[in-house]
N, C-alpha and C. Protein backbone atom coordinates (compact mmCIF):
# COMPACT_ATOMS: atom_id res chain seq x y z
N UNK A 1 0.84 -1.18 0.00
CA UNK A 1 0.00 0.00 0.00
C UNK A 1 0.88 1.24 0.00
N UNK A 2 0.18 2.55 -0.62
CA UNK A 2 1.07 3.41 -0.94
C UNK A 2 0.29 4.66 -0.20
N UNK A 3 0.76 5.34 0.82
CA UNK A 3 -0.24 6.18 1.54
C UNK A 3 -0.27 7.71 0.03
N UNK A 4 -1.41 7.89 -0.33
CA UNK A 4 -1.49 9.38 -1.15
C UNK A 4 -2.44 9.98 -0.58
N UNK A 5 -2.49 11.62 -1.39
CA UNK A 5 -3.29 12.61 -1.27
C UNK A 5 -3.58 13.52 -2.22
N UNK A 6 -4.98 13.88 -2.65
CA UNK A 6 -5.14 14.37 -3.55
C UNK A 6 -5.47 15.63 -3.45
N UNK A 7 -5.35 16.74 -4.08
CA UNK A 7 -5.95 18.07 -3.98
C UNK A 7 -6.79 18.55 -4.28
N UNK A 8 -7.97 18.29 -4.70
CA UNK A 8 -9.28 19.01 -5.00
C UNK A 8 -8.69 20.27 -4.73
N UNK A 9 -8.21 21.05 -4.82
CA UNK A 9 -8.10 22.50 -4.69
C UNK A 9 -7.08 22.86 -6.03
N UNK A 10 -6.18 22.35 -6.09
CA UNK A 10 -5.31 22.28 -7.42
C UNK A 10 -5.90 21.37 -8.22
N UNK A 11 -6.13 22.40 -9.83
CA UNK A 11 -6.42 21.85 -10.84
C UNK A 11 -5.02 21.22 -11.82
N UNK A 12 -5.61 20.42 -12.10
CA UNK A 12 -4.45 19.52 -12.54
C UNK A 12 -4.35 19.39 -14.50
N UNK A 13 -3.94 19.41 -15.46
CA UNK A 13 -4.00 18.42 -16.46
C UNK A 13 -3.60 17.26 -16.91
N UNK A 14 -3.99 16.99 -17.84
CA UNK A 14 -3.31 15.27 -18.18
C UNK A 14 -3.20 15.33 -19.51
N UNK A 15 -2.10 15.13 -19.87
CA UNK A 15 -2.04 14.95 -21.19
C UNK A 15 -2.48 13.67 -22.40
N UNK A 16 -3.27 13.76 -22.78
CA UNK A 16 -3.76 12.72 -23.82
C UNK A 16 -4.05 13.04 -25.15
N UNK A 17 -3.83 11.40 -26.12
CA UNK A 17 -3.59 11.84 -27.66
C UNK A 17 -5.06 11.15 -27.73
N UNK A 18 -5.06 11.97 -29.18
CA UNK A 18 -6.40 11.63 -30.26
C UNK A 18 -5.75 11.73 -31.19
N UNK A 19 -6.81 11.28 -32.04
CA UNK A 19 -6.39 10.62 -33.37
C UNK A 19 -7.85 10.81 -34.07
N UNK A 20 -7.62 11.94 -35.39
CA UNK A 20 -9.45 12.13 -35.76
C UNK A 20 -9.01 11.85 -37.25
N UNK A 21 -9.49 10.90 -37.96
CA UNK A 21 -9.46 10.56 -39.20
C UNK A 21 -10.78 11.24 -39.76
N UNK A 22 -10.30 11.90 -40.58
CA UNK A 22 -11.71 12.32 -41.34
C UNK A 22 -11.54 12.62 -43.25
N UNK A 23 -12.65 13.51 -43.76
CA UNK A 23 -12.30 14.08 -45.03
C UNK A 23 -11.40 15.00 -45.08
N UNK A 24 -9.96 14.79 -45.57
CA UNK A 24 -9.33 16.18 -46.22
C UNK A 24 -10.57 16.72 -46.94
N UNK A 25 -10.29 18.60 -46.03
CA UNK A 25 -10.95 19.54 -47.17
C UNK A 25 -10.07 20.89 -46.75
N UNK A 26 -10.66 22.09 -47.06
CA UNK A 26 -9.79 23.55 -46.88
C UNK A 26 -10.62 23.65 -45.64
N UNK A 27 -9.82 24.27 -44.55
CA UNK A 27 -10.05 24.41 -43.25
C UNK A 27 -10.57 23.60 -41.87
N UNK A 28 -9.99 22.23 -42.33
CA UNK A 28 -10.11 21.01 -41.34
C UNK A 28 -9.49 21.54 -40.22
N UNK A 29 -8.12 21.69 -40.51
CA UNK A 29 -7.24 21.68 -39.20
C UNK A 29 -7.85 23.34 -38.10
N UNK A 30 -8.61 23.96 -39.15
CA UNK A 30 -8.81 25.50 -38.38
C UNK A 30 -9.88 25.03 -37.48
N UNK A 31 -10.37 24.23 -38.31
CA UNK A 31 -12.48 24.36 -37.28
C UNK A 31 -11.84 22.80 -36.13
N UNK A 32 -11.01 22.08 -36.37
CA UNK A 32 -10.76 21.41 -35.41
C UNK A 32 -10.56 21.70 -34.34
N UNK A 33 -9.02 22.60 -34.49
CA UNK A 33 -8.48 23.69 -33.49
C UNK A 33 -9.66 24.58 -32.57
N UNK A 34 -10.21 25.03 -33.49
CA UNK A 34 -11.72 25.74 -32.78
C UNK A 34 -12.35 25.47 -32.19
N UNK A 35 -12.97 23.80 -32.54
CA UNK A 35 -13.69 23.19 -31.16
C UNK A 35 -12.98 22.75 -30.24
N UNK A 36 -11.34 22.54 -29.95
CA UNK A 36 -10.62 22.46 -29.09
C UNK A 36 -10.39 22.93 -28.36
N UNK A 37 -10.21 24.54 -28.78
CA UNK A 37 -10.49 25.65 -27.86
C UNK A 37 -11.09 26.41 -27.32
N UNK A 38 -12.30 25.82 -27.88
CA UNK A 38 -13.63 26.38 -27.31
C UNK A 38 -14.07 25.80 -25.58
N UNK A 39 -13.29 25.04 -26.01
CA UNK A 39 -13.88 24.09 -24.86
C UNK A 39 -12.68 24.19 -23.98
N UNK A 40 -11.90 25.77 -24.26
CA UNK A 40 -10.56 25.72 -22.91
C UNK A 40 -9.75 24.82 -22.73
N UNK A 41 -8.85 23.88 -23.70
CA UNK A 41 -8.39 22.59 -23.63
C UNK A 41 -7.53 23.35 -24.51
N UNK A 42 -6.08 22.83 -24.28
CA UNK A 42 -4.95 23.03 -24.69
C UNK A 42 -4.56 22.07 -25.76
N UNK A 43 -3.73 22.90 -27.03
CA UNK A 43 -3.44 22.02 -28.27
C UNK A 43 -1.83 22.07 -27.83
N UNK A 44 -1.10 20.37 -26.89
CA UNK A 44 -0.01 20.83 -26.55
C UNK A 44 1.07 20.26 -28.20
N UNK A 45 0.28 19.67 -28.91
CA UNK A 45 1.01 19.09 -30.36
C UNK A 45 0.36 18.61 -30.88
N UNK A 46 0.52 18.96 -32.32
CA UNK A 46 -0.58 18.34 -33.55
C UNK A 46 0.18 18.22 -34.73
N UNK A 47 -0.15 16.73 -35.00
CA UNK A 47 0.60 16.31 -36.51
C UNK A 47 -1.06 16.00 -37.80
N UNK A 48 -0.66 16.51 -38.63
CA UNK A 48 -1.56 16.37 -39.60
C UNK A 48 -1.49 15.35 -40.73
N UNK A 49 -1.73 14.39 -41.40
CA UNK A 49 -0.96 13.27 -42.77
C UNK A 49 -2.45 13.68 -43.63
N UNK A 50 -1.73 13.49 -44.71
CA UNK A 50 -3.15 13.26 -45.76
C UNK A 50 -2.85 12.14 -46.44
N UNK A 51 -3.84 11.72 -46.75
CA UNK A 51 -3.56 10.45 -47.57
C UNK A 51 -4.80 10.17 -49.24
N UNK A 52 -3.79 11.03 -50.24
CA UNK A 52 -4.03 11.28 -51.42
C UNK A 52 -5.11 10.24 -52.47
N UNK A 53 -4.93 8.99 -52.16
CA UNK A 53 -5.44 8.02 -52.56
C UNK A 53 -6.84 7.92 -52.17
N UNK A 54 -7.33 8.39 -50.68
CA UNK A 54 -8.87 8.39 -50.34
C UNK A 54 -9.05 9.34 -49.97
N UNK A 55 -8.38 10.48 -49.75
CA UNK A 55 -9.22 11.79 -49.46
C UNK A 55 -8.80 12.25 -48.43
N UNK A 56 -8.30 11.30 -47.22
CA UNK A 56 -8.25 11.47 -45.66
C UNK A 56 -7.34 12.00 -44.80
N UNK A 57 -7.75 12.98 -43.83
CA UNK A 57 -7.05 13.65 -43.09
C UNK A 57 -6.35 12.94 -42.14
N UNK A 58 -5.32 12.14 -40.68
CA UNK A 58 -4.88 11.81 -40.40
C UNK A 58 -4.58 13.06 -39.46
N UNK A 59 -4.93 13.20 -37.99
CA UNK A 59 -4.97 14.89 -36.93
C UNK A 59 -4.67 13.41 -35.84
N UNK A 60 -3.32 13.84 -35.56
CA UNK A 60 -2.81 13.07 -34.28
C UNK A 60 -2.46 14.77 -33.31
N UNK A 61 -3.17 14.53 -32.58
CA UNK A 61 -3.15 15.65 -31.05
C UNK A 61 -2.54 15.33 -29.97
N UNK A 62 -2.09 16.19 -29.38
CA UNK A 62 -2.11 15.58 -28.12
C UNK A 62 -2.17 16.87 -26.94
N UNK A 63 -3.37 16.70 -26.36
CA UNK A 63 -4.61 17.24 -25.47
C UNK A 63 -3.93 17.36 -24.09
N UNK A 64 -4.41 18.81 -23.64
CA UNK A 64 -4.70 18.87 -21.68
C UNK A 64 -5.73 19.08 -21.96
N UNK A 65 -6.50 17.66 -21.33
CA UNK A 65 -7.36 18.10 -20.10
C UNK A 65 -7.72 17.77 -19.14
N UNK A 66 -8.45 18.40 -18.33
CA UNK A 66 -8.97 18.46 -16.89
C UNK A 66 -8.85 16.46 -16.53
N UNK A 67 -9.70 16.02 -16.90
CA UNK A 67 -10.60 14.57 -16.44
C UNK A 67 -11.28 14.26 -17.40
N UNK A 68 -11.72 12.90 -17.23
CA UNK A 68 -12.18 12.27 -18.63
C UNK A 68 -13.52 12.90 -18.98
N UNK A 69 -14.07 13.45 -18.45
CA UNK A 69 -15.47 14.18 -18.54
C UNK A 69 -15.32 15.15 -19.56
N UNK A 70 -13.88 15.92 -19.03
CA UNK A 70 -13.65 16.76 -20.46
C UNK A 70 -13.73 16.23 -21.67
N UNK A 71 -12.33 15.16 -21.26
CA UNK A 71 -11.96 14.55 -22.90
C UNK A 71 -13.27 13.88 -23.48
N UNK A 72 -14.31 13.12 -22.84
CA UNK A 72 -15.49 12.75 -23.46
C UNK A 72 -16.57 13.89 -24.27
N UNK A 73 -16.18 14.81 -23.64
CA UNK A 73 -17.41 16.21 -24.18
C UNK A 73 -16.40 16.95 -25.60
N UNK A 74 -14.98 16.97 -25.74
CA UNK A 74 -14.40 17.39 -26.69
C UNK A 74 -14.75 15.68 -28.30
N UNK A 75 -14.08 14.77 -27.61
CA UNK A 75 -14.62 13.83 -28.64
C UNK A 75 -15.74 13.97 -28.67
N UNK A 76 -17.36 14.11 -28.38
CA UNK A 76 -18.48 14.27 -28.89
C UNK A 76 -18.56 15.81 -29.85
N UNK A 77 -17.94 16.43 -29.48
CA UNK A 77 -18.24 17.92 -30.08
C UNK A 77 -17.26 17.76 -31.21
N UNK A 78 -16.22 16.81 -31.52
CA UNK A 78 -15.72 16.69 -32.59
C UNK A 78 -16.40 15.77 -33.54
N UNK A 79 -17.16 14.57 -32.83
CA UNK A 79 -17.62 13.39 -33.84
C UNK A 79 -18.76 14.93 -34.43
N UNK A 80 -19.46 15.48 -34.15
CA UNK A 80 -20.90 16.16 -34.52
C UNK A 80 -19.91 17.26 -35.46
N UNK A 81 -18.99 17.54 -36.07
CA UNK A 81 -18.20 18.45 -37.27
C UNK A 81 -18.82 17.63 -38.07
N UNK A 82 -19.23 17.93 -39.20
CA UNK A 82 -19.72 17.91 -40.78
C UNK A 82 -18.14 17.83 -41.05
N UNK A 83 -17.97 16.47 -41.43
CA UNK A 83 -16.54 16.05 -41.93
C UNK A 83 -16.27 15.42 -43.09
């Protein structure tokens, strides 16, 4: 056993990746970014691939946030983008 303590008083982040495959089009990576930061969540790195043959964008992130409550409400507000 490991004696800990947590702070409810200090807010904390956590860093976690996503990965949003969608349609390459003109202004993917802007309106992505947008609902990212709408929602006060930090873009701490983002790689973009396209892949010419089907169309597809390839957005590897990697996210602060709060608790999974966040990260669940940013993936829903990303699946609902017209992609």
């Amino acid at each position: 056993m490991v004696d800990v303590q947590w702070s409810i008083r200090e807010k904390h982040t956590y860093p976690v990746g996503m990965r949003v495959v969608c349609k390459d089009q003109k202004g993917l990576v802007a309106e992505l970014s947008a609902v990212i930061s709408s929602m006060d969540i930090n873009i701490s790195h983002a790689e973009i691939d396209t892949r010419l043959h089907d169309m597809q964008a390839i957005c590897d992130f990697k996210l602060d946030v709060n608790d999974l409550n966040q990260f669940n409400q940013i993936v829903a507000a990303i699946k609902n983008l017209k992609a």
